[in-house]
Protein backbone atom coordinates (compact mmCIF):
# COMPACT_ATOMS: atom_id res chain seq x y z
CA UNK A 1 -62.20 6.05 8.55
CA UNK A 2 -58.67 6.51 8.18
CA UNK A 3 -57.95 3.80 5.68
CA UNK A 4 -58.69 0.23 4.10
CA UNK A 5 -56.00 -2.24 3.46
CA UNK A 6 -57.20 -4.76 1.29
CA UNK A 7 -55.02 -8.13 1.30
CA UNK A 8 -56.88 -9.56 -1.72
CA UNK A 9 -55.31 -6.78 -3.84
CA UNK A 10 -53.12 -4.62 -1.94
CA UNK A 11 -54.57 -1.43 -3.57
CA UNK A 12 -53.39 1.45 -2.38
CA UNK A 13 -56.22 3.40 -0.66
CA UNK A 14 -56.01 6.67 1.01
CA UNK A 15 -53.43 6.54 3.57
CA UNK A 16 -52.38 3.20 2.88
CA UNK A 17 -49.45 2.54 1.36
CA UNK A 18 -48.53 -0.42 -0.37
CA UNK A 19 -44.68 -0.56 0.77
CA UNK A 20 -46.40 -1.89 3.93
CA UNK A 21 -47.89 -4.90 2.85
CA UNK A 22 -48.14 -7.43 5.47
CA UNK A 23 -49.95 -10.90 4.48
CA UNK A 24 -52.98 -11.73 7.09
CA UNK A 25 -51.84 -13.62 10.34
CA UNK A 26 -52.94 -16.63 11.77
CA UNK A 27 -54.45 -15.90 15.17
CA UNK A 28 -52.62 -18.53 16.91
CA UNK A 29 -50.60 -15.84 18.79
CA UNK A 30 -51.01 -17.08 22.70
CA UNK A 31 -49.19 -20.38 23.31
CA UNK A 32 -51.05 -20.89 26.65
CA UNK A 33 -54.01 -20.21 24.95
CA UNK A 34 -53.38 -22.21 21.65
CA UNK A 35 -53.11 -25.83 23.64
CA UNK A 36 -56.10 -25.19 25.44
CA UNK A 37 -58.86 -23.90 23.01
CA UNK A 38 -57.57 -26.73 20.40
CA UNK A 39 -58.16 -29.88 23.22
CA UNK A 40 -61.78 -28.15 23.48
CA UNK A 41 -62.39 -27.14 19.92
CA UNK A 42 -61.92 -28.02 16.41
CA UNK A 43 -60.54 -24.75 14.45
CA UNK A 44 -62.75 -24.57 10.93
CA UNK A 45 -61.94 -22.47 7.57
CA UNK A 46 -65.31 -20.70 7.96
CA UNK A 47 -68.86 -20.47 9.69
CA UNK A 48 -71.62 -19.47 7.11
CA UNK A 49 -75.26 -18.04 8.28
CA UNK A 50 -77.72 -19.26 5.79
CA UNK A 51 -80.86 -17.47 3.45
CA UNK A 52 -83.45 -18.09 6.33
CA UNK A 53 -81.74 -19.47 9.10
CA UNK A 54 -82.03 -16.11 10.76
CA UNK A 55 -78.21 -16.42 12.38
CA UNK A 56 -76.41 -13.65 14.32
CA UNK A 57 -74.42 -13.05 17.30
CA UNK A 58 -73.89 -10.41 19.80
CA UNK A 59 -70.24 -9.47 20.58
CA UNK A 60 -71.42 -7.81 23.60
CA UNK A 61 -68.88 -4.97 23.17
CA UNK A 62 -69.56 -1.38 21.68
CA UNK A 63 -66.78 -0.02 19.38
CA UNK A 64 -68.09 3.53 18.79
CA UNK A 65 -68.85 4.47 22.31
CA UNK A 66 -65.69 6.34 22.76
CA UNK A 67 -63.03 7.94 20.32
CA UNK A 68 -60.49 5.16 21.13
CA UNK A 69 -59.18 4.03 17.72
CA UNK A 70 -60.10 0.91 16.47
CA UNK A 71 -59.12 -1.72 14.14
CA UNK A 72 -60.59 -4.54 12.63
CA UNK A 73 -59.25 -7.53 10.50
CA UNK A 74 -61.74 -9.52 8.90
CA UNK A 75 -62.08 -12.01 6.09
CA UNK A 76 -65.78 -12.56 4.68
CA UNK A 77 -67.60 -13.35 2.18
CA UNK A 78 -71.16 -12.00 1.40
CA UNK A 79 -73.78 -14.24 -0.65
CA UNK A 80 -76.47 -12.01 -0.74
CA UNK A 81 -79.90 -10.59 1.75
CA UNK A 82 -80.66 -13.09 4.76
CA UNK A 83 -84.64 -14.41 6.01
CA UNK A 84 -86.29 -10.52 6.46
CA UNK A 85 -84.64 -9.91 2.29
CA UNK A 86 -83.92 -6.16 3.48
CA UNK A 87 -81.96 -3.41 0.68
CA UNK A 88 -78.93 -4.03 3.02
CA UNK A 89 -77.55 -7.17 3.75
CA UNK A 90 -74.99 -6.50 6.99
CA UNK A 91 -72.47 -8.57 8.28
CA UNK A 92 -71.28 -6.33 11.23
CA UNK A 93 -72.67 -3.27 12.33
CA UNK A 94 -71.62 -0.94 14.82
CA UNK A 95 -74.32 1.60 13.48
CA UNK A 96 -77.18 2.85 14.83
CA UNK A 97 -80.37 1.95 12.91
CA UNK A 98 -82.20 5.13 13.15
CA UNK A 99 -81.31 8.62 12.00
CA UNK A 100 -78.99 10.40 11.91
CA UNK A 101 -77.40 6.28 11.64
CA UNK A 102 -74.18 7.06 13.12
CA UNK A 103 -71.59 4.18 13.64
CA UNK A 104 -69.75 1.71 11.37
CA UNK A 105 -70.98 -0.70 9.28
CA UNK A 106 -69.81 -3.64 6.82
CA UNK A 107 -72.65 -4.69 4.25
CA UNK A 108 -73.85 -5.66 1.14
CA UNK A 109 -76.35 -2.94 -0.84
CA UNK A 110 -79.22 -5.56 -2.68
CA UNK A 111 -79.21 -3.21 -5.87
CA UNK A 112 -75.79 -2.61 -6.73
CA UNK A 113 -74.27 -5.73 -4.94
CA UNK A 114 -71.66 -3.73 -4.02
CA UNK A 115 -70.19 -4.38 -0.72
CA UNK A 116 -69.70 -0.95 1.63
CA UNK A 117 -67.64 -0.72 4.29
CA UNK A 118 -68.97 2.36 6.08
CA UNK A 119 -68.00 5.02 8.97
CA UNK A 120 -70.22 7.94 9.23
CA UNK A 121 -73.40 10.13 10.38
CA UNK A 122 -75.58 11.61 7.80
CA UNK A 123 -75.81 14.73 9.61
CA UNK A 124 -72.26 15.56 10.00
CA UNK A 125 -70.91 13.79 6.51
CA UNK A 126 -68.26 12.01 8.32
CA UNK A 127 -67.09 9.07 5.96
CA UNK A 128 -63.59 9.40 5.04
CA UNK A 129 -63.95 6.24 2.91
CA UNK A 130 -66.67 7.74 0.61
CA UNK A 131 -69.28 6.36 -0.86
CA UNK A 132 -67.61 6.37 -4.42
CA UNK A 133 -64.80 5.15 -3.47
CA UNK A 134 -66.32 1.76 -1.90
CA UNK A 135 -68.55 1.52 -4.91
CA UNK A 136 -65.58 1.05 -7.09
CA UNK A 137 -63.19 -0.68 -4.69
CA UNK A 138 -65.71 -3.76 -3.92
CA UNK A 139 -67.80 -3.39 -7.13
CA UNK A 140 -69.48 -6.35 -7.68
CA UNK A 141 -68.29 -8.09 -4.98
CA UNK A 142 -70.90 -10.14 -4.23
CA UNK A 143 -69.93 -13.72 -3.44
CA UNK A 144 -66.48 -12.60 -3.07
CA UNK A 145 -63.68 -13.16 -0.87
CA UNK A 146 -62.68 -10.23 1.22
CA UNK A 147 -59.98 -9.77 3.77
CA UNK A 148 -59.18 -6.84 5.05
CA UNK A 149 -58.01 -4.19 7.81
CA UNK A 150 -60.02 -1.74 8.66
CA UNK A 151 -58.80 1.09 10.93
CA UNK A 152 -61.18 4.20 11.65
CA UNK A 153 -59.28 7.04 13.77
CA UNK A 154 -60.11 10.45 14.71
CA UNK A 155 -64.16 9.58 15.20
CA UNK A 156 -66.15 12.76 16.18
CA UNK A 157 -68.30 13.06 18.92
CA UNK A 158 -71.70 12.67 16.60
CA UNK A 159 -70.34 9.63 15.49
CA UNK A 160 -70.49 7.79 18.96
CA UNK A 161 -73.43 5.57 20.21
CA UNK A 162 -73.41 2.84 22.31
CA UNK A 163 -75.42 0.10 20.67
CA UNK A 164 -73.47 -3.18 21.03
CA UNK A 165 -71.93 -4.83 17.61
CA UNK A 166 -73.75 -7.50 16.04
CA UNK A 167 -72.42 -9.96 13.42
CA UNK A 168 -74.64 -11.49 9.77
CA UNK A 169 -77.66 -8.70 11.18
CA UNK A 170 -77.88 -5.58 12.92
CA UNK A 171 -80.17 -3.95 15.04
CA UNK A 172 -82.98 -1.75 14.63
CA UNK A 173 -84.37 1.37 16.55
CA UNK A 174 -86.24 -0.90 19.09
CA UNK A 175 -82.46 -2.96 19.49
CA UNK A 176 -84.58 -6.15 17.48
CA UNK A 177 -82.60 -8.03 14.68
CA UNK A 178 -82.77 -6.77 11.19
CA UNK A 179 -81.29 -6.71 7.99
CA UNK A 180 -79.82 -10.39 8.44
CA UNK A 181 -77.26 -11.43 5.98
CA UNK A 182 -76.42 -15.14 3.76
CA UNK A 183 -72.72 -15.21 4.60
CA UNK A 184 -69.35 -17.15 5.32
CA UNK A 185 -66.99 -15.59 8.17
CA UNK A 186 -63.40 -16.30 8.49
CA UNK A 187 -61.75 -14.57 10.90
CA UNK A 188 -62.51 -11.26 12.84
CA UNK A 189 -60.19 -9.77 15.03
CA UNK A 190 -61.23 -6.35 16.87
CA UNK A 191 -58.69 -3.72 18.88
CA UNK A 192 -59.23 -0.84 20.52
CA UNK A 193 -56.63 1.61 21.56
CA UNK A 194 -53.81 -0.72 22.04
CA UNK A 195 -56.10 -3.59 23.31
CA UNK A 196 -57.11 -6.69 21.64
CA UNK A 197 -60.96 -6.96 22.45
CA UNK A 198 -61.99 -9.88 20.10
CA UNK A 199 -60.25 -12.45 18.54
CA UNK A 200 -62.49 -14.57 16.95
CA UNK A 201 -61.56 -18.06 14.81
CA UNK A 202 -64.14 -20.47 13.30
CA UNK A 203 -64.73 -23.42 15.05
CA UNK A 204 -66.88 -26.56 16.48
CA UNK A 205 -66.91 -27.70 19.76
CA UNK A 206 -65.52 -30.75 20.15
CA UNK A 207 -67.95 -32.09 23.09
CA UNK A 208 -71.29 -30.86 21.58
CA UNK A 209 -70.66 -29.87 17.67
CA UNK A 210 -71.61 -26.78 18.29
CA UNK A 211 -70.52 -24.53 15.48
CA UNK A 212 -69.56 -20.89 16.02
CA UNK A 213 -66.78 -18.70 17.14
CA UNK A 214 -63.64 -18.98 19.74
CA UNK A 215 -62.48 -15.94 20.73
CA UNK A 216 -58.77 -16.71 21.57
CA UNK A 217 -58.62 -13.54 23.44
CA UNK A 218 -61.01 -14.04 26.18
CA UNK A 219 -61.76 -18.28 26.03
CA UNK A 220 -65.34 -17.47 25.00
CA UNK A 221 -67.44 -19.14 22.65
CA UNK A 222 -70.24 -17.92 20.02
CA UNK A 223 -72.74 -19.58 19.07
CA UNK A 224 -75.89 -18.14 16.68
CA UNK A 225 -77.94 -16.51 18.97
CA UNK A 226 -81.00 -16.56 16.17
CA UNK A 227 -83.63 -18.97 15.02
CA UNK A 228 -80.83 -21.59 14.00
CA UNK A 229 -77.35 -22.78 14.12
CA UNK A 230 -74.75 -21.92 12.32
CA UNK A 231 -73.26 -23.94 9.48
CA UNK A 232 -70.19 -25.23 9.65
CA UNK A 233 -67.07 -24.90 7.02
CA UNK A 234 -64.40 -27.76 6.51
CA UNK A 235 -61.69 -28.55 9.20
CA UNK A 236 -58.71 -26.26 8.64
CA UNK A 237 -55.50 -28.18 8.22
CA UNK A 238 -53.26 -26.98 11.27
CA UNK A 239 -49.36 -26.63 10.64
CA UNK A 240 -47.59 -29.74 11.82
CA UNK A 241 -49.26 -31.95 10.04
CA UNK A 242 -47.93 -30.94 6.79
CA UNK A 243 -45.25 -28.26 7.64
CA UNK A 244 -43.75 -26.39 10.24
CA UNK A 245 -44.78 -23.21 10.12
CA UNK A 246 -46.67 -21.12 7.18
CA UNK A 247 -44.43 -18.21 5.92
CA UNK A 248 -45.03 -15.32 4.40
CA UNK A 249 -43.31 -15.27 1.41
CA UNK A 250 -40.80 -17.75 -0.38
CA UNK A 251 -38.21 -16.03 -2.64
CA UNK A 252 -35.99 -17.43 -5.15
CA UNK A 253 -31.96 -17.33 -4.37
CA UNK A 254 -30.50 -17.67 -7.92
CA UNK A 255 -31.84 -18.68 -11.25
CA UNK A 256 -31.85 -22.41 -10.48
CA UNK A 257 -34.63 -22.45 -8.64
CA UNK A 258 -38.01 -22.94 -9.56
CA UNK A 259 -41.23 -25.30 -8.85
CA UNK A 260 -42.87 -27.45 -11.65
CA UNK A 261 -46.81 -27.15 -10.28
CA UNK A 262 -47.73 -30.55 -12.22
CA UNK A 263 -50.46 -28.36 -14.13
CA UNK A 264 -50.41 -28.65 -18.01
CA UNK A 265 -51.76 -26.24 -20.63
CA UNK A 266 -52.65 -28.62 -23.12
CA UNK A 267 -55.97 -28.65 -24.17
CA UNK A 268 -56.86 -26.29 -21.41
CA UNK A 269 -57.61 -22.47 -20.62
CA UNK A 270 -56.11 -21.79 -17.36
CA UNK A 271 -57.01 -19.19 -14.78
CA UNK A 272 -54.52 -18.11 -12.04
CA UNK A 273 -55.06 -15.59 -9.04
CA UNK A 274 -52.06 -14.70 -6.99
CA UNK A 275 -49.94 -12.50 -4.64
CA UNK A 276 -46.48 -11.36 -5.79
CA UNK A 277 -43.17 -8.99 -5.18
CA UNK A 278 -41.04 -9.00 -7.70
CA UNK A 279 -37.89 -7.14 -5.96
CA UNK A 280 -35.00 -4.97 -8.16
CA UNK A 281 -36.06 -4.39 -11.80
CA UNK A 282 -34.47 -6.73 -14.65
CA UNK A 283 -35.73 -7.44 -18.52
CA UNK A 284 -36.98 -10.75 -18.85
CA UNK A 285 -38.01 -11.47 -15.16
CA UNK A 286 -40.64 -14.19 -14.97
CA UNK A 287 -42.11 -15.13 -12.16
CA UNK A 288 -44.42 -17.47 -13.38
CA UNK A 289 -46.37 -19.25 -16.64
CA UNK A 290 -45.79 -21.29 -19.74
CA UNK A 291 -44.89 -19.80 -23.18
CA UNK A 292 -44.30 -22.49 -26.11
CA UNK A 293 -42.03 -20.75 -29.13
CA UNK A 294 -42.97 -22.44 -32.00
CA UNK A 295 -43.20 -19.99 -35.05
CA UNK A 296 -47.13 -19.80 -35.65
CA UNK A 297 -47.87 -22.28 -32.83
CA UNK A 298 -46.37 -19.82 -29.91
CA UNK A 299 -49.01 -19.85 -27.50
CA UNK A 300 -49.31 -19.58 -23.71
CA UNK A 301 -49.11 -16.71 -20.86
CA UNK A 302 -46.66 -15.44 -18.74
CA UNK A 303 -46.19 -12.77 -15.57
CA UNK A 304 -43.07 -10.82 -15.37
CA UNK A 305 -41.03 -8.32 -16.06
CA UNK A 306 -40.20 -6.79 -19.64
CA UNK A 307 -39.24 -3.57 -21.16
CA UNK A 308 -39.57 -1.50 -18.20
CA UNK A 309 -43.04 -2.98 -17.09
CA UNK A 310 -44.92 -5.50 -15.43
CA UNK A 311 -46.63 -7.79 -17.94
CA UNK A 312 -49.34 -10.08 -17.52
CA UNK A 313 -50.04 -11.74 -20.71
CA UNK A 314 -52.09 -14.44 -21.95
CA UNK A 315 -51.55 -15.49 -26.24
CA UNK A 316 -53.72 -18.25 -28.48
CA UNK A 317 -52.38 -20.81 -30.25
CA UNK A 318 -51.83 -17.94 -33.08
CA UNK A 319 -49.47 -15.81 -32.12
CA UNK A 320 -52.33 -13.01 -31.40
CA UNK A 321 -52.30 -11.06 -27.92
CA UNK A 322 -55.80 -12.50 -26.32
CA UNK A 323 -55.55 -10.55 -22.61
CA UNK A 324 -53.20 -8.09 -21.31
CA UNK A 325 -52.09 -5.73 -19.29
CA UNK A 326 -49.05 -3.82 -18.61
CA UNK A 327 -47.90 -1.24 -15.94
CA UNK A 328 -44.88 0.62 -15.57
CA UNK A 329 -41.98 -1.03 -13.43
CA UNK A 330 -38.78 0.53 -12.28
CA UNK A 331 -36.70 0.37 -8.66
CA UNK A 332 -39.19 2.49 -6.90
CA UNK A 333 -42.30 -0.57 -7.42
CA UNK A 334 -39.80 -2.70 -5.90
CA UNK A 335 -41.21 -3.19 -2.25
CA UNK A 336 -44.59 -2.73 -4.11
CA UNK A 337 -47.15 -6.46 -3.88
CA UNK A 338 -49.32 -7.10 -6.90
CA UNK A 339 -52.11 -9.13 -6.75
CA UNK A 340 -52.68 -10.52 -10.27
CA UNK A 341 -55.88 -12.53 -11.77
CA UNK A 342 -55.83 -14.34 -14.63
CA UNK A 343 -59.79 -15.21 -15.49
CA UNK A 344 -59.53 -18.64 -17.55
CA UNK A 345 -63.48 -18.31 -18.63
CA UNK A 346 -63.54 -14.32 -19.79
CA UNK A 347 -59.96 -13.94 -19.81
CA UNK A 348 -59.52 -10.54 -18.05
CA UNK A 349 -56.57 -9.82 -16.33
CA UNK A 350 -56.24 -7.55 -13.00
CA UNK A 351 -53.19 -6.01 -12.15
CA UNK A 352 -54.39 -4.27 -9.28
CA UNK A 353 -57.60 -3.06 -10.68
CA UNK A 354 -55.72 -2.22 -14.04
CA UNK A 355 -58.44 -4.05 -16.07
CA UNK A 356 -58.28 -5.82 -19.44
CA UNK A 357 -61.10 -7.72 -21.16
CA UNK A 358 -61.52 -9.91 -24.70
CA UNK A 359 -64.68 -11.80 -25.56
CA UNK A 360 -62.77 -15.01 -26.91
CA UNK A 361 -61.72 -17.93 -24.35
CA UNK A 362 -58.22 -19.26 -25.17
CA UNK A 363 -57.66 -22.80 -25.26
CA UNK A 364 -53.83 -23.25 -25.56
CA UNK A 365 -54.39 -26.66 -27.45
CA UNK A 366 -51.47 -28.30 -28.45
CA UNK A 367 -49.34 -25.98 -26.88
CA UNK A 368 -49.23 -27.66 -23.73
CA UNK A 369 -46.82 -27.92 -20.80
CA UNK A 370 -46.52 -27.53 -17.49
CA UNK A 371 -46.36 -24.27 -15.20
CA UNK A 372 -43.78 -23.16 -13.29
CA UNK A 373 -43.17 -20.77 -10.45
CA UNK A 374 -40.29 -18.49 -10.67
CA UNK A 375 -39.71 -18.78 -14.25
CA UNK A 376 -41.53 -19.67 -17.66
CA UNK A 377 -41.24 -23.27 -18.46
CA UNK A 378 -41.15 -23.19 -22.58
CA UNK A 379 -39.13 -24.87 -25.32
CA UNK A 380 -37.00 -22.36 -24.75
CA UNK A 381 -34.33 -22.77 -21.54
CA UNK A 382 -35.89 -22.61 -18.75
CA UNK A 383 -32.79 -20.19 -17.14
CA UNK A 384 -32.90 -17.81 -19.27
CA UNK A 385 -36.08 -16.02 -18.44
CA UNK A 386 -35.15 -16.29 -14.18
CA UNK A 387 -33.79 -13.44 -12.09
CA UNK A 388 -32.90 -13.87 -8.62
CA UNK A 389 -35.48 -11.89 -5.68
CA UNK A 390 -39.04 -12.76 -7.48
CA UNK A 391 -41.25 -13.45 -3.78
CA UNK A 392 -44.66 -15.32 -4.40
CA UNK A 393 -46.80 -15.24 -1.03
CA UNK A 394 -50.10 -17.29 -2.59
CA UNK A 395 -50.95 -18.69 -5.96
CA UNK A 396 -54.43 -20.44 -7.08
CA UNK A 397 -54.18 -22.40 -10.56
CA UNK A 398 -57.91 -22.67 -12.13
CA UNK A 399 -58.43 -24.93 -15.14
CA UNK A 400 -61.27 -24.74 -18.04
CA UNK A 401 -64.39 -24.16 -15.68
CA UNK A 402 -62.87 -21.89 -13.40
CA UNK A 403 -62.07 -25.41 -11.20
CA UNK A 404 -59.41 -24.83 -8.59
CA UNK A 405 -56.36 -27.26 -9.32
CA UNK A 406 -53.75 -25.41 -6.87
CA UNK A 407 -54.14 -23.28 -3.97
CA UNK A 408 -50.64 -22.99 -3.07
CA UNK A 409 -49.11 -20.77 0.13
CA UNK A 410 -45.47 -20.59 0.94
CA UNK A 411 -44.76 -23.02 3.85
CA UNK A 412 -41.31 -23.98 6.24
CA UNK A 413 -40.61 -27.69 6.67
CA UNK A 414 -37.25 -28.91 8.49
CA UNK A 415 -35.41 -25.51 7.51
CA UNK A 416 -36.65 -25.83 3.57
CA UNK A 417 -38.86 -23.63 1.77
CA UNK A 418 -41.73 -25.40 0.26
CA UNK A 419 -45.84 -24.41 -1.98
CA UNK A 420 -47.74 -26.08 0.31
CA UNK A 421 -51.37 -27.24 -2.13
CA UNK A 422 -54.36 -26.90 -0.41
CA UNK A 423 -56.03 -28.85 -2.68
CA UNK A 424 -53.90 -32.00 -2.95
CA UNK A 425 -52.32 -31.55 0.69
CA UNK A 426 -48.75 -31.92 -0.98
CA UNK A 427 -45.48 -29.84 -1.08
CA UNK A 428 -43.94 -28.80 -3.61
CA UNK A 429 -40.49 -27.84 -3.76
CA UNK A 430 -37.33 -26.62 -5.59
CA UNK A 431 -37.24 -28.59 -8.86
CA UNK A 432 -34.11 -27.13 -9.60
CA UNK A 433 -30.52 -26.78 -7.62
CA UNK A 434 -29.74 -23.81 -5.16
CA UNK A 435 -32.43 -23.38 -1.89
CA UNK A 436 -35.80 -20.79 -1.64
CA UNK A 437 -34.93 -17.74 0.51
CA UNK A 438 -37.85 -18.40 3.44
CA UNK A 439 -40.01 -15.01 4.15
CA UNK A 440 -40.67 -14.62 8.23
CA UNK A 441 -43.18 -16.91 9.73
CA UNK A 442 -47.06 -16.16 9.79
C-alpha cells in the first residue's frame, strides 16, 4: 500500500504529504448522468447494515486480480461485529479468506477496536501500511467517522487473487458470507489504472424505496444482497436549495471579516472539531473562539497563532490553562491543513494527533459570549486579534453533552461566500465589512 490520506485529520502518512490536501468531492461529476439518476433516485447521507440483519453486497468486480493500481475513496463508519459476531468485523474485502489471505481489506479487529486498513500476504510480508502503524492511526476508532483515500501501487504477484469484492462481509474459503459487519457507508468510489470502476452514492429508489447504492459510473443499483434490507440514512440536502455550489474553503480578505456563529459560552463547555489553513505566519492570528479578559474572570478558548506556534487552548473561569496544545508554526506549515478537536466532555485537544488531556470539564460560566470564525470575539476588539489568509474548510460546534449545535461547510451563493449549518439549514455570512475570498468549488 503506497499510502493513506486521511481527510478527517490530514496526517501525514508515509508518502503522503500534507501540502496536498484536497477536501473529499462530491460525486456529482457527470452532468448527463446527474439529471438522470436524481429523477430515479433519492441521494441519502448514508446506508447502514445492522447487528443481525446479515447485509452485504457484491460489487461484482475484482481489484487484486492484476497489478493495475488502484484507488479507493471511502467514508465509513464501523459500529462494531455483524449477525455471525466474528474477531473481524469487515466492511470491504478484497482478501482472500484462506491462507496465505492475500488481498486488501478494510475492518474492524473485535479486541482492540481498532480499525485496519490492510494490503498484504502473510507469506510474503507485503503490507506497506504496517500493522503498527494502523493500530495507532485508527486507534479506537470504533464508531468513528472515517474518510479516506486509499491507494495501493506496486502489488506483487502473491498478492493477486481473483475473488470478487464484497462490502459490510467478506467471503470465506467456500466463497459463503462471513465476518459481516454493523456499519454506516457514505460514499465509495473505486479506480483502477486510470479508470473509474465504481462510483457508488447512498440512495433510495424513488419508485420502490429500495435503499442501497447508485453507482453514478455505470447507472447500476445495489441493493443488500443478504437476509435483509438495508437501512436507510436521512435525505442529503442537494446544493440549490440552499446555495450554489459547496466550496472548498472560504478565506478571509482583510481583518473585517468574520462570522458571529450565534453559539454562546455562557454557562456551557463547548466542544469544536474542525478543518483549517492558516496561510503566512503572524503573532496573534485567530482563527476562531471566545476569550473574555476580565482580570481573575478571563476565561474561554481560542485557535490561532502565537509566539511562533499554533495554539489550541481552552482556560476556566480562573485564569488556569485547562487543555492545550501547541506546535511549532513558521512559513514552511503554511500550505499545511490541521484538523483540530476540541472535546467539550474530557477536554482533550488534537492537533493532528498531538494529544492533550485534563480530568476537569470546564464550564466557562459567566464568561459567556458568542463564537466567532476568523477571529476571537472578547471584550477586547474584535480586530485586533485578525490577520488576513486564515481558510476554514468545516467546523462542528458541540455544546455540554457533546450535542452538535453547528456543522458548518464553506458554501457559494450568488457570487458570496457563506458557513452553510447543517444543523439549522441557514447561512451564515460576513458579520463584518470587506467580502470572504471563495476556495474552488467541490
Amino acid at each position: 500500500m503506497k499510502y493513506i490520506k486521511n481527510f478527517n485529520t490530514n496526517e501525514e502518512l508515509l508518502l503522503y504529504k500534507k501540502s496536498n490536501f484536497i477536501t473529499p468531492q462530491l460525486y456529482l461529476s457527470k452532468q448527463n448522468k446527474n439529471v438522470y439518476y436524481k429523477e430515479k433516485y433519492i441521494e441519502l447521507e448514508y446506508i447502514s447494515s445492522t447487528v443481525s440483519g446479515g447485509q452485504y453486497i457484491d460489487l461484482g468486480c475484482k481489484l487484486m486480480e492484476t497489478t493495475t493500481d488502484v484507488e479507493i475513496n471511502i467514508k465509513f463508519k464501523i459500529k462494531g461485529p455483524g449477525k455471525n459476531n466474528s474477531i473481524y468485523s469487515t466492511l470491504l474485502n478484497a482478501m482472500q479468506e484462506i491462507k496465505p489471505w492475500p488481498g486488501f481489506t478494510i475492518r474492524q479487529y473485535e479486541s482492540t477496536n481498532n480499525i485496519q486498513i490492510v494490503c498484504k500476504h502473510e507469506f510474503t510480508g507485503y503490507n506497506e501500511h504496517s500493522e503498527s502503524s494502523y493500530n495507532y492511526f485508527y486507534n479506537d476508532k470504533l464508531n468513528s467517522f472515517i474518510n479516506c483515500n486509499i491507494t495501493i501501487d506496486n502489488i506483487p504477484n502473491d498478492c493477486l487473487h481473483n475473488v470478487t469484492t464484497t462490502l459490510f462481509c467478506s467471503l470465506d474459503e467456500n466463497l459463503n458470507t462471513w465476518r459481516y459487519c454493523e456499519a454506516d457507508l457514505y460514499k465509495l468510489k473505486i479506480t483502477k489504472g486510470n479508470t473509474v470502476i465504481r462510483n457508488l452514492i447512498p440512495a433510495k429508489k424513488s419508485s420502490t424505496n429500495e435503499v442501497g447504492l447508485y453507482d453514478i459510473e455505470n447507472d447500476k443499483f445495489y441493493i443488500s444482497q443478504g437476509d435483509n434490507p438495508f437501512v436507510a440514512g436521512p435525505v442529503k440536502v442537494r446544493a440549490n436549495e440552499y446555495y450554489d455550489a459547496e466550496i472548498e474553503y472560504l478565506q478571509n480578505s482583510s481583518i473585517y471579516e468574520y462570522i458571529d456563529t450565534g453559539i454562546s459560552t455562557y454557562n456551557s463547555m463547548i466542544g469544536i472539531d474542525c478543518v483549517i489553513n492558516l496561510g503566512d505566519y503572524e503573532h496573534d492570528k485567530w482563527v476562531l473562539g471566545y476569550n473574555n479578559y476580565q482580570g481573575a474572570d478571563t476565561g474561554g478558548f481560542q485557535i490561532g497563532l502565537y509566539s511562533d506556534q499554533l495554539y489550541a487552548s481552552m482556560y476556566n473561569s480562573y485564569k488556569t490553562v485547562g487543555s492545550f496544545v501547541k506546535i511549532n508554526y513558521d512559513n514552511t506549515n503554511k500550505n499545511d491543513w490541521y484538523h483540530i478537536i476540541m472535546n467539550c466532555l474530557d477536554t482533550v485537544v488534537d492537533i493532528n494527533n498531538n494529544l492533550s488531556s485534563n480530568t476537569q470539564i470546564y464550564d466557562f460560566g459567566i464568561n459567556g459570549g458568542n463564537i466567532y470564525l476568523y477571529g476571537r470575539n472578547g471584550s477586547l476588539d474584535h480586530s485586533q486579534y485578525v490577520k488576513v489568509g486564515s481558510k476554514i474548510a468545516s467546523c462542528k460546534l458541540y455544546k455540554d453533552n457533546n450535542i452538535l449545535v453547528r456543522d458548518f461547510i464553506p458554501v457559494r451563493k450568488d457570487g458570496v461566500g457563506y458557513m452553510f449549518d447543517k444543523v439549522t439549514k441557514q447561512l451564515f455570512g460576513n458579520n463584518g465589512t470587506g467580502e470572504f475570498i471563495l476556495g474552488p468549488d467541490k
